[in-house]
Protein backbone atom coordinates (compact mmCIF):
# COMPACT_ATOMS: atom_id res chain seq x y z
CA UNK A 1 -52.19 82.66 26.56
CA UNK A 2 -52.31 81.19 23.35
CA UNK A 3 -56.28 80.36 23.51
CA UNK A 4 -56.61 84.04 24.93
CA UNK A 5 -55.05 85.90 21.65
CA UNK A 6 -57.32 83.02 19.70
CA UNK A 7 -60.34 84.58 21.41
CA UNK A 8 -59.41 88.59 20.87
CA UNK A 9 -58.79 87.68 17.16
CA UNK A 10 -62.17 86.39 16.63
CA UNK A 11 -63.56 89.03 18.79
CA UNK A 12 -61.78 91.63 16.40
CA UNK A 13 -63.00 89.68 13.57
CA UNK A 14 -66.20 89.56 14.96
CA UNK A 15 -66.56 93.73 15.29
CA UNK A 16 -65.20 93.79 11.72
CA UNK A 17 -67.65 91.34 10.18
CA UNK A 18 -70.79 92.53 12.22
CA UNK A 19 -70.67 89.46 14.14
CA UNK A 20 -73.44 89.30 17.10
CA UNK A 21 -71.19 90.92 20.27
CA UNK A 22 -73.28 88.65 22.93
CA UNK A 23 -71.74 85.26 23.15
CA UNK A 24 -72.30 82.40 25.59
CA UNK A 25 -69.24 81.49 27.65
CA UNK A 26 -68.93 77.99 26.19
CA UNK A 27 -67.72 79.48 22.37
CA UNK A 28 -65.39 81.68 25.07
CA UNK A 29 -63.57 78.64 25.42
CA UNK A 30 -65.44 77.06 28.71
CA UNK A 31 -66.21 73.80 27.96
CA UNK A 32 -67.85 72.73 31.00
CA UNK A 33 -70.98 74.73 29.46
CA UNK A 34 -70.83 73.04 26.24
CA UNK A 35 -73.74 70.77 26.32
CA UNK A 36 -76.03 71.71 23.46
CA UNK A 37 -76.03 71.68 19.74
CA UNK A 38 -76.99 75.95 19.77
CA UNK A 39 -73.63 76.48 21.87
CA UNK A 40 -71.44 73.48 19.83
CA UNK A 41 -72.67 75.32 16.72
CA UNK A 42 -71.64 78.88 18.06
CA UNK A 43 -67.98 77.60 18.80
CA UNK A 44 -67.79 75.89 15.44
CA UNK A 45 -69.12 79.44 13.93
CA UNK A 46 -65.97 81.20 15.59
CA UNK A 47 -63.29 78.03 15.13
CA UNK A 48 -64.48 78.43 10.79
CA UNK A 49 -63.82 82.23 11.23
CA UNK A 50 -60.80 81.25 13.09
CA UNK A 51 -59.20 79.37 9.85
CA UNK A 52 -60.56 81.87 7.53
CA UNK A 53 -58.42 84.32 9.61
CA UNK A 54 -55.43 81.97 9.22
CA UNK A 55 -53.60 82.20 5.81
CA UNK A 56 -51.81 79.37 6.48
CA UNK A 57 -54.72 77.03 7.13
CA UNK A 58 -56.40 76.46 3.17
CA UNK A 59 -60.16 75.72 2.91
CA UNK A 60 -59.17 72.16 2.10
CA UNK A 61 -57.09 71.26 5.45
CA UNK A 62 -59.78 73.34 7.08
CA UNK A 63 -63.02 71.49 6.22
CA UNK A 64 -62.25 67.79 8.07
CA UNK A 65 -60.70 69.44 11.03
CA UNK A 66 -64.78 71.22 11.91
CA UNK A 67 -66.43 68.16 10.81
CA UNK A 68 -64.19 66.35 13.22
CA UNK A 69 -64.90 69.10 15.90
CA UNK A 70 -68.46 68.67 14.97
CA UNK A 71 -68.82 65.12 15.29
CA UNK A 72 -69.71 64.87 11.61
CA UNK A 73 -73.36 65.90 12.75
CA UNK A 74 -74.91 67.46 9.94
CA UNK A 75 -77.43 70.01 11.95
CA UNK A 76 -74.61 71.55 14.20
CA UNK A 77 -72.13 71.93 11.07
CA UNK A 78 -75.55 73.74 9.44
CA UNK A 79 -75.95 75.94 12.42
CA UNK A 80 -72.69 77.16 12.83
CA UNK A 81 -72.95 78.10 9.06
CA UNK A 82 -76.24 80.05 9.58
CA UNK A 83 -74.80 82.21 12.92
CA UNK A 84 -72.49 83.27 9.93
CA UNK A 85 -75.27 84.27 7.38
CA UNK A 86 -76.99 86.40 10.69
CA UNK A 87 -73.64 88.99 10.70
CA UNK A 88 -74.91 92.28 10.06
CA UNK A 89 -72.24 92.59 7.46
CA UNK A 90 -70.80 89.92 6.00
CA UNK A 91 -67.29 90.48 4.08
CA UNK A 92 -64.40 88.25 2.93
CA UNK A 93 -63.70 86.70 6.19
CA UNK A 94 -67.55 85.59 6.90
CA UNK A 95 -67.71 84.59 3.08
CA UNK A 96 -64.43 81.93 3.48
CA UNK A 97 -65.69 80.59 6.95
CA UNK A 98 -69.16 79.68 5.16
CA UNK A 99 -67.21 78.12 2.38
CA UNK A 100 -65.51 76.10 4.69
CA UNK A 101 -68.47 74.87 6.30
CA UNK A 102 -70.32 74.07 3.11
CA UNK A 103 -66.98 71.71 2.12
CA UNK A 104 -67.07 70.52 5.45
CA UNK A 105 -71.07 69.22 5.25
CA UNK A 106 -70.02 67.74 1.34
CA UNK A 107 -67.64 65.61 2.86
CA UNK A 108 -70.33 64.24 5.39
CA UNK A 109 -72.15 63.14 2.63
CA UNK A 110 -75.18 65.73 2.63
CA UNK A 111 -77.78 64.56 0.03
CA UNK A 112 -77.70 68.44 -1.69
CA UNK A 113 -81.34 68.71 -1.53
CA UNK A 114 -82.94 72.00 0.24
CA UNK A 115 -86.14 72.11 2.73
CA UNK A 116 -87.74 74.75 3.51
CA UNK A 117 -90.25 76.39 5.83
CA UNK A 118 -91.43 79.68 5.43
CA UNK A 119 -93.74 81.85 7.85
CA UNK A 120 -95.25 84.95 8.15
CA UNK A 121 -98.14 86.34 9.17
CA UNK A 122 -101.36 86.24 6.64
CA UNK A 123 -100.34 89.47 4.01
CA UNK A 124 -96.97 88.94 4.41
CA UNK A 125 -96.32 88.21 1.03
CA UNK A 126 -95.53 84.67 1.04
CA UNK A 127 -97.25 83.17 -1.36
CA UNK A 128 -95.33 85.01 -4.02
CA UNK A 129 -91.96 85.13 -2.48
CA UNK A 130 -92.35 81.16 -2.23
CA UNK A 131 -93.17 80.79 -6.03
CA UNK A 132 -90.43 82.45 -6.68
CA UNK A 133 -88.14 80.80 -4.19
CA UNK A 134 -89.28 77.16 -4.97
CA UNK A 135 -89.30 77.67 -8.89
CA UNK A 136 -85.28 79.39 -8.42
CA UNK A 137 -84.60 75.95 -6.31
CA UNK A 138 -85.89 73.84 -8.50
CA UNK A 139 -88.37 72.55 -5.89
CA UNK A 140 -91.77 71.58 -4.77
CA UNK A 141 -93.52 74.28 -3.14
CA UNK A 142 -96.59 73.02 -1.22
CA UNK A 143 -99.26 75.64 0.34
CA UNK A 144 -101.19 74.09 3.28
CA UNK A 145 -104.35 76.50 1.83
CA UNK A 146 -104.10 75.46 -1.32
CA UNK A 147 -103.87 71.51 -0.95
CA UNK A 148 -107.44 72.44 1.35
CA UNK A 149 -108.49 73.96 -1.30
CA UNK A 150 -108.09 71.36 -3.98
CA UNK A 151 -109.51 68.67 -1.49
CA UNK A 152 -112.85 70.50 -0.52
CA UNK A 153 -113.21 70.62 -4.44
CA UNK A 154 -113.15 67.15 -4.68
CA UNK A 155 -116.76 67.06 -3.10
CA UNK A 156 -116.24 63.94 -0.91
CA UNK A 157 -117.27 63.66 2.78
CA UNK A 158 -113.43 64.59 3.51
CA UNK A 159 -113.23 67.65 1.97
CA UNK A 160 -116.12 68.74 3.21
CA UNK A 161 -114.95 68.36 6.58
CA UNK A 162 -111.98 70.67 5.22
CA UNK A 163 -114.43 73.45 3.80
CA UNK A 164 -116.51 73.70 7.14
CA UNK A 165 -113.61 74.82 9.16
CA UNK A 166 -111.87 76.86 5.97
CA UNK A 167 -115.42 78.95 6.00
CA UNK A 168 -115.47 79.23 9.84
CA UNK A 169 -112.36 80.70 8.76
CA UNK A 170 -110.96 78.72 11.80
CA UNK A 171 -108.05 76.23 11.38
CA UNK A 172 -108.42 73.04 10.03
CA UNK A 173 -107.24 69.99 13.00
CA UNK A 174 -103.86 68.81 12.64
CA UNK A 175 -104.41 65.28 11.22
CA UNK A 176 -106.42 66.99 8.51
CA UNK A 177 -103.87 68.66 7.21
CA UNK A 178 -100.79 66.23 7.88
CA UNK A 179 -102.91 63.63 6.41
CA UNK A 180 -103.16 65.74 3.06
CA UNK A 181 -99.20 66.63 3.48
CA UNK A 182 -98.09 63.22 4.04
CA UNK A 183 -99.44 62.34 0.87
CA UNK A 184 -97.98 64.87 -1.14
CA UNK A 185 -94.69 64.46 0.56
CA UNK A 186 -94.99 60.73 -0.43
CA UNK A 187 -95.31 61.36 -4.35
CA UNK A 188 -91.84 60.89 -6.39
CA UNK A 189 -89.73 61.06 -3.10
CA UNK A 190 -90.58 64.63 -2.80
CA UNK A 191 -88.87 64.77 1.03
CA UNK A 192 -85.40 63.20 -0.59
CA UNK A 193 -85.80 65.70 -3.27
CA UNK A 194 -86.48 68.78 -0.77
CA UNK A 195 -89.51 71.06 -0.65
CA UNK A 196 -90.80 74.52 0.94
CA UNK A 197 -93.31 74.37 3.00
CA UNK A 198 -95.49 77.92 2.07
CA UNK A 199 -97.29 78.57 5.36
CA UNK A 200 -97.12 75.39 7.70
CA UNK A 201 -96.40 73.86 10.50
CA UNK A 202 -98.86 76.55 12.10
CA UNK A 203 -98.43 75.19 15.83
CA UNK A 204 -95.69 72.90 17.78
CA UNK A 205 -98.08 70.27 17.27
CA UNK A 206 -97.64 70.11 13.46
CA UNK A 207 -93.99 71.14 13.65
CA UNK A 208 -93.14 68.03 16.09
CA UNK A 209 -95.40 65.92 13.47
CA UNK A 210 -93.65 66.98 10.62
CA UNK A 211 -90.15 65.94 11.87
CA UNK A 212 -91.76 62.81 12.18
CA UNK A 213 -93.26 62.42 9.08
CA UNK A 214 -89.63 63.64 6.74
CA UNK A 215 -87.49 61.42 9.41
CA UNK A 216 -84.27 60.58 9.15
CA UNK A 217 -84.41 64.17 6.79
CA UNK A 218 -84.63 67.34 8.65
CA UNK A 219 -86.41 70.51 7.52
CA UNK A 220 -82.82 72.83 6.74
CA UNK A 221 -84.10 76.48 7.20
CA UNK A 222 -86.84 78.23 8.28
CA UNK A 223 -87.74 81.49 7.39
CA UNK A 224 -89.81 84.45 8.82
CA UNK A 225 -91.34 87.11 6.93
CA UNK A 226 -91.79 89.94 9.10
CA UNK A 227 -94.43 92.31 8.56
CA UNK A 228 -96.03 94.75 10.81
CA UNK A 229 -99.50 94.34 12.17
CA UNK A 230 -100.52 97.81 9.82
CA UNK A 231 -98.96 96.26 6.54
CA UNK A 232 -100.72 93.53 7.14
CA UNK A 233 -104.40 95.28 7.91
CA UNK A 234 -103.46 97.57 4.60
CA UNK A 235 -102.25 95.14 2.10
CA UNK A 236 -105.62 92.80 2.46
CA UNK A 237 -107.90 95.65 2.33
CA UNK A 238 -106.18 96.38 -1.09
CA UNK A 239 -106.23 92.70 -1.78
CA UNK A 240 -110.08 92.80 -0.80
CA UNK A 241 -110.62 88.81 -0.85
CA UNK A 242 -114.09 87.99 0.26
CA UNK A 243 -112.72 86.06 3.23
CA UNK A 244 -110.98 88.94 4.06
CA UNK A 245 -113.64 90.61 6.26
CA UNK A 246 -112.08 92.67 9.01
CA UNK A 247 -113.29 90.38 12.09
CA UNK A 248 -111.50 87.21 9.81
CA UNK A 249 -108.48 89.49 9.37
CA UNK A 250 -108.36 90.17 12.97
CA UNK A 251 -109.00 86.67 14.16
CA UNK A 252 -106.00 85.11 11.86
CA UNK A 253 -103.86 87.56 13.03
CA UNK A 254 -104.55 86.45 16.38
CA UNK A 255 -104.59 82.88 15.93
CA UNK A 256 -100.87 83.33 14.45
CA UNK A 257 -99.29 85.76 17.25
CA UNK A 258 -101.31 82.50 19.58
CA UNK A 259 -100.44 79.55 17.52
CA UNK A 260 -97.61 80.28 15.34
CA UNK A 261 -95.26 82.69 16.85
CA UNK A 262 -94.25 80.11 19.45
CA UNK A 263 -93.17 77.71 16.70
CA UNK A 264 -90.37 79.81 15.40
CA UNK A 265 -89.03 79.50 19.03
CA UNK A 266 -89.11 75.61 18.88
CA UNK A 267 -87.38 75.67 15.09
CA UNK A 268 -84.81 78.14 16.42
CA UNK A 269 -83.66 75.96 19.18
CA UNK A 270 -83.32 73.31 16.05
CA UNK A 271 -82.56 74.90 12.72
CA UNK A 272 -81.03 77.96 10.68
CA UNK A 273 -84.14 80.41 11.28
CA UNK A 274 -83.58 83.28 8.95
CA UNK A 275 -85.78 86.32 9.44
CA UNK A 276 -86.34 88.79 6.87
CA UNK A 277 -87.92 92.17 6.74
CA UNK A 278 -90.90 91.65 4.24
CA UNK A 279 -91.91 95.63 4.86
CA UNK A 280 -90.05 96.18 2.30
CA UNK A 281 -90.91 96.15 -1.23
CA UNK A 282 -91.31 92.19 -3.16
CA UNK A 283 -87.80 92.75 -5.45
CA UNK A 284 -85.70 93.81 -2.10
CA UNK A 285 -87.27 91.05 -0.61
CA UNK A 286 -86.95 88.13 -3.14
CA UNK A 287 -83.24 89.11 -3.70
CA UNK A 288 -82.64 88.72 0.35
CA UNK A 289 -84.75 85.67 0.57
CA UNK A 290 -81.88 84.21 -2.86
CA UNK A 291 -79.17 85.66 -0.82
CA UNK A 292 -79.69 83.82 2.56
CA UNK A 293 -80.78 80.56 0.94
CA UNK A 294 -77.99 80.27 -1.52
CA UNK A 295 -75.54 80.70 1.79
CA UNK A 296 -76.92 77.56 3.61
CA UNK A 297 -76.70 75.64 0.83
CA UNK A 298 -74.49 73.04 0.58
């Protein structure tokens, strides 16, 4: 009875936080179904809200208790924290349960350093958005485009591999880019330090590669700019690049609902994936994009 009243609390508190109604019967309390880190992380995401409900429980006594019910596992504890971000409308009670969780992944000894991905489709805006993320953070920002830019430059045989495929406008192989981003990611301990990835992994490939590459670190977040297929088609006519032919604008946009969508799938299975509406104009956007990052945060 006691675990029954548990549950309608949260749902209540749910309903008044504009938590997600649909929940998986293993954060209902059966654990026979509680096999993976997505459903752990749910049932952590409702025990937090639990104690943030509970005035007699402080944020202090609160903390150990979900790393213990976490296993001290780093990724769940920063899961459970982003269902919590996700709420429609987060007030006082979703504000003290992410609190909690952020004490909870100091005390596991979290290094403090942020890594980021961010997608979108081409025209989304996120070359900007990332400069201004990354430069806020206090962190690298690395464009895939860009480093194939400054290597086809360089005039050597290698870059001119690079520039064949970037004028194809066609994508350039896998271990021609992670071979550039390894590099990068190797200078001044740039992966301890964190990062934001502006653009890339592209496919499943390069995502699986890249956990590879930053092992034992993990990337924290990934975000999606979402932008129609019209914003897109209108904001690089005005942009009017001379790669930005209509046949090349239709063929990237293809090659990303092909190639990319899918890997937002595979991240969300693994990490915080944080989607934000990049219709809108770039100051709405930029102060959502501060808002949602500052939350997972540790």
């Amino acid at each position: 009875m006691a675990h029954e009243n548990e549950i309608e609390d949260l749902e209540e508190a749910s309903r008044r936080e504009g938590w997600p109604s649909a929940w998986p019967a293993a954060v209902a309390g059966d654990s026979r179904a509680a096999g993976g880190v997505d459903v752990r992380s749910r049932a952590l995401a409702r025990r937090a809200l639990g104690f943030a409900l509970d005035s007699a429980v402080s944020r202090e006594q609160a903390a150990p208790l979900l790393v213990q019910l976490a296993g001290a596992d780093t990724r769940t504890l920063k899961l459970a924290r982003a269902w919590i971000v996700r709420a429609a409308s987060p007030g006082p009670i979703a504000a003290a349960a992410i609190g909690t969780l952020s004490l909870a992944l100091r005390q596991v000894g979290t290094d403090g350093a942020v890594r980021l991905v961010v997608l979108g489709r081409p025209g989304a805006g996120k070359g900007t958005q990332c400069i201004d993320l990354a430069r806020r953070l206090g962190i690298p920002r690395f464009s895939t485009g860009e480093l194939l830019r400054e290597v086809f430059t360089q005039q050597t045989c290698f870059g001119a591999k690079v520039q064949a495929h970037m004028n194809r406008g066609s994508l350039v192989p896998d271990r021609l880019v992670l071979r550039i981003l390894a590099g990068r990611l190797a200078e001044s301990g740039v992966t301890g330090r964190g990062f934001l990835l502006d653009g890339f992994p592209r496919t499943v490939e390069q995502a699986e590669k890249l956990d590879t590459l930053i092992a034992p670190k993990a990337i924290d977040a990934v975000i999606e700019l979402a932008v129609r297929a019209e914003t897109v088609i209108e904001r690089l006519r005005l942009r009017a690049r001379d790669d930005d032919t209509e046949a090349t604008v239709a063929r990237r946009l293809a090659e990303y609902d092909r190639n990319t969508v899918p890997v937002l799938a595979w991240y969300a299975a693994r990490t915080p994936l944080l989607r934000v509406d990049g219709d809108r104009p770039a100051d709405w956007v930029a102060m959502e994009l501060r808002q949602r990052v500052d939350a997972i945060r540790t």
